[in-house]
C-alpha atoms as a PDB file:
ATOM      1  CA  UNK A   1     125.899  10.265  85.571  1.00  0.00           C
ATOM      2  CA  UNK A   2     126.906  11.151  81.873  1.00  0.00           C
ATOM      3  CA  UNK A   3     125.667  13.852  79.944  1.00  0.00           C
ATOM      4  CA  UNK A   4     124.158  14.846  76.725  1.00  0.00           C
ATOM      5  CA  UNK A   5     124.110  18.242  75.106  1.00  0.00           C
ATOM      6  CA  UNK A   6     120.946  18.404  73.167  1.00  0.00           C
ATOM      7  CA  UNK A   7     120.917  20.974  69.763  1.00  0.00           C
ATOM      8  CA  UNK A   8     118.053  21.976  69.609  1.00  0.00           C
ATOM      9  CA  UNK A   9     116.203  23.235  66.169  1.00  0.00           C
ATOM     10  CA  UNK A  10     115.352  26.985  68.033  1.00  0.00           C
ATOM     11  CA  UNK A  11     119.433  26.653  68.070  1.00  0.00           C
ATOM     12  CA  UNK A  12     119.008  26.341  72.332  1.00  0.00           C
ATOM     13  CA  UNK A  13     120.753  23.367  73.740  1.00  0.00           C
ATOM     14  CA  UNK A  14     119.607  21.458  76.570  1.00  0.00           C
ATOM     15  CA  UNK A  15     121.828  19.173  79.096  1.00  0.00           C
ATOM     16  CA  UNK A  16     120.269  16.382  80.343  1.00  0.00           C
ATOM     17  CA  UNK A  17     121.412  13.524  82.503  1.00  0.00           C
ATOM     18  CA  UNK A  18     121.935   9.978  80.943  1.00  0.00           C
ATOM     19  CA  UNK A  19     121.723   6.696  82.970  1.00  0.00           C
ATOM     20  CA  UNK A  20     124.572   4.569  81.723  1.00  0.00           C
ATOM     21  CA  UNK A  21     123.141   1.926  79.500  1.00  0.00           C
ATOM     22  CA  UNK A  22     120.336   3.865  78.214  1.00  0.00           C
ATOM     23  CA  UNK A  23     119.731   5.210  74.692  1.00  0.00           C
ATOM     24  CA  UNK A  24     120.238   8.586  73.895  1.00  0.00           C
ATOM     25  CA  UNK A  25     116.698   8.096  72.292  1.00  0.00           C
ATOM     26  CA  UNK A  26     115.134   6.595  76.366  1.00  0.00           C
ATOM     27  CA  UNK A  27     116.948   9.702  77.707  1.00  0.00           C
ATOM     28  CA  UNK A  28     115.676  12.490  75.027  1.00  0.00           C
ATOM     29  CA  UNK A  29     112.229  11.451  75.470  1.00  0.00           C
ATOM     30  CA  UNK A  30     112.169  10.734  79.380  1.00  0.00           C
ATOM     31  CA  UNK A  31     114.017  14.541  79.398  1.00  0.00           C
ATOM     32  CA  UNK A  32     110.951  15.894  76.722  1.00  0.00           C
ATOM     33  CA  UNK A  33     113.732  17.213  74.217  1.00  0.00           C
ATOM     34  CA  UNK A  34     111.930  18.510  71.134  1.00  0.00           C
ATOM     35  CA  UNK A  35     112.277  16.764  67.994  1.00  0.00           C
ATOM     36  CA  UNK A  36     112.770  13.379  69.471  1.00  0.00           C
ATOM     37  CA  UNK A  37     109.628  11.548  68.221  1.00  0.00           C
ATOM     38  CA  UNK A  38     110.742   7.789  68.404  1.00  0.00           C
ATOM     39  CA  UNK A  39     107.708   6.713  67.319  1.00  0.00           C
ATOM     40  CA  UNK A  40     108.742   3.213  67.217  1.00  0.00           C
ATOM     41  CA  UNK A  41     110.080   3.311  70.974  1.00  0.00           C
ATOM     42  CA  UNK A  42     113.735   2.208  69.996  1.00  0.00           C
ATOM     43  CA  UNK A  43     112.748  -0.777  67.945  1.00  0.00           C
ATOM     44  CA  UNK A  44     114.906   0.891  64.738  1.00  0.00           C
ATOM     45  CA  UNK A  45     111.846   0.601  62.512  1.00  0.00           C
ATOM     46  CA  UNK A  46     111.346   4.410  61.917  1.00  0.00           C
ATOM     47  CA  UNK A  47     113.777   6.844  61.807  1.00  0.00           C
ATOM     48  CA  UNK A  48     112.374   9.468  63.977  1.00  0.00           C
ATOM     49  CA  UNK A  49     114.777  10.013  66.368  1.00  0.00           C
ATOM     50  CA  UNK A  50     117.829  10.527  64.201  1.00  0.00           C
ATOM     51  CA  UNK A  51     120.592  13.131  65.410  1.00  0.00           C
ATOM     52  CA  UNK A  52     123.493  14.440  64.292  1.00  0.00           C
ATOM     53  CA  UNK A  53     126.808  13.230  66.437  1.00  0.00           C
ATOM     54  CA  UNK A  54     129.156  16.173  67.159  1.00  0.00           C
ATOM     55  CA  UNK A  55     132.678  15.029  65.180  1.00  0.00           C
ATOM     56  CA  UNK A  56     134.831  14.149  68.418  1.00  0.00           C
ATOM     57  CA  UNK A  57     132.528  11.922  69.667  1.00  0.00           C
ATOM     58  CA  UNK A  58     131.599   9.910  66.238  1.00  0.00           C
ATOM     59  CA  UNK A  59     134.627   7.222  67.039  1.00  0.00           C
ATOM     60  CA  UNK A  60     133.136   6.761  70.573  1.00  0.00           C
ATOM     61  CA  UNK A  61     129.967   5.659  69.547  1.00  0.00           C
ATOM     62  CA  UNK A  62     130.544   2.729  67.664  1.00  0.00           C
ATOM     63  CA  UNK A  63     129.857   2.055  63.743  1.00  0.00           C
ATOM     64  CA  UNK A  64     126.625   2.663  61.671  1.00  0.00           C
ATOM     65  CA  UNK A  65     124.911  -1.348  61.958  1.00  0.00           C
ATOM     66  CA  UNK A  66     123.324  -2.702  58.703  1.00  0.00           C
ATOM     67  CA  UNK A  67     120.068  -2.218  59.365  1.00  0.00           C
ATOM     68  CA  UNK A  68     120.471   1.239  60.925  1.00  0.00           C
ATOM     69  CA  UNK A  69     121.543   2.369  57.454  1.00  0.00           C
ATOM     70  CA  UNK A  70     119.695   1.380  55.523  1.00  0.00           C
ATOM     71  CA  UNK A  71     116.897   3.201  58.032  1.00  0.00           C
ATOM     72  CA  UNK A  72     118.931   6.405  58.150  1.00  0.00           C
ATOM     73  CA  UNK A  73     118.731   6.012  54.402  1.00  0.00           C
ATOM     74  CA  UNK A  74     114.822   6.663  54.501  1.00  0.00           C
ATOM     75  CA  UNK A  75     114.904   9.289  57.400  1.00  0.00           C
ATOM     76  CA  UNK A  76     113.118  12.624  56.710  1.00  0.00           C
ATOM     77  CA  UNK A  77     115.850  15.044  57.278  1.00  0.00           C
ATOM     78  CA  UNK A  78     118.842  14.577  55.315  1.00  0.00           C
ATOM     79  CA  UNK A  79     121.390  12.052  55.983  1.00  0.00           C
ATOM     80  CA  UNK A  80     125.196  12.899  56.439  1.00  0.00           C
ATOM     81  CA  UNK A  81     128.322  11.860  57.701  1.00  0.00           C
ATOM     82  CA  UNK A  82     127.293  12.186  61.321  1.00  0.00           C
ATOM     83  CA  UNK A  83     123.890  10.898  61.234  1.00  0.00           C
ATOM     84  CA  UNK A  84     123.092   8.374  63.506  1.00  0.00           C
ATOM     85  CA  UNK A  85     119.436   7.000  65.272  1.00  0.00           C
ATOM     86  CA  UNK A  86     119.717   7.691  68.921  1.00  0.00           C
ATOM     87  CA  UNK A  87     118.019   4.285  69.590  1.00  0.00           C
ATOM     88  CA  UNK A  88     121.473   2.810  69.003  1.00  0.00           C
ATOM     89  CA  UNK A  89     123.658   4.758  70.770  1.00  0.00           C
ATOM     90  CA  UNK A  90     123.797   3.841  74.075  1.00  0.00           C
ATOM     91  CA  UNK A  91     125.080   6.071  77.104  1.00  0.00           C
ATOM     92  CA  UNK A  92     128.639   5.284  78.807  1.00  0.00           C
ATOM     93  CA  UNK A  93     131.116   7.326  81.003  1.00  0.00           C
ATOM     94  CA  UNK A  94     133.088   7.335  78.007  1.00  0.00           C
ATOM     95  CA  UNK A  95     130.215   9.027  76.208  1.00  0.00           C
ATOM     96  CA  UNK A  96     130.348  12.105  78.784  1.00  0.00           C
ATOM     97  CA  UNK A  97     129.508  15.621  76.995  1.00  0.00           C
ATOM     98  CA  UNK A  98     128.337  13.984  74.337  1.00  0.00           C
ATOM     99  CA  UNK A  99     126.826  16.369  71.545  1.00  0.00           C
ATOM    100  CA  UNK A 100     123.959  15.659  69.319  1.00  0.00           C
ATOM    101  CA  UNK A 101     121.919  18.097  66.823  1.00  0.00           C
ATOM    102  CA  UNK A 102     118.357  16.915  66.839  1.00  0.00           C
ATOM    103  CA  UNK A 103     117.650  16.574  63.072  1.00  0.00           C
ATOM    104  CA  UNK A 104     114.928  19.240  61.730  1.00  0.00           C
ATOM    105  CA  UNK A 105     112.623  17.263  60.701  1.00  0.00           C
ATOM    106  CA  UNK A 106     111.645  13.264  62.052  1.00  0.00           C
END
């Protein structure tokens, strides 16, 4: 199964396996990462489970949808290059290792 390093906001990481097809959001919370609150449960309506997507893997994961910006443009921690919502990335083999900084505040 694919992994995910988690950043954590003590600056620990934690590795956690991903089932392929799930969200990194399904897989942060079913793992208990901190900082994940997905308070909407993946429907995209509240920002709380944005990350930050390590560089190399940004081309992997596909582009930024409409609505998912304009979300990430309300989301409590700031918004940058790499910001993504972890509700719409979904886990392949291709997505192996992948990286993500759990934003410091949701």
């Amino acid at each position: 199964m694919p992994k995910i390093v988690f950043n954590r906001a003590d600056g620990s990481q934690q590795i956690v396996e991903a089932r392929p097809g799930a969200s990194i959001m399904d897989t942060a919370t079913r793992s208990g990462v901190p900082g994940i609150v997905a308070e909407c449960g993946g429907a995209m309506a509240c920002a709380t489970c944005h990350v930050y997507v390590a560089d190399d893997y940004l081309p992997l994961v596909g582009e930024v949808g409409e609505f998912e910006d304009e979300m990430l443009d309300d989301a409590a921690a700031e918004r940058t290059a790499n910001s993504r919502l972890s509700c719409q990335i979904r886990m392949t083999d291709e997505l192996d290792g992948i990286e993500v900084t759990v934003a410091p505040e949701q």
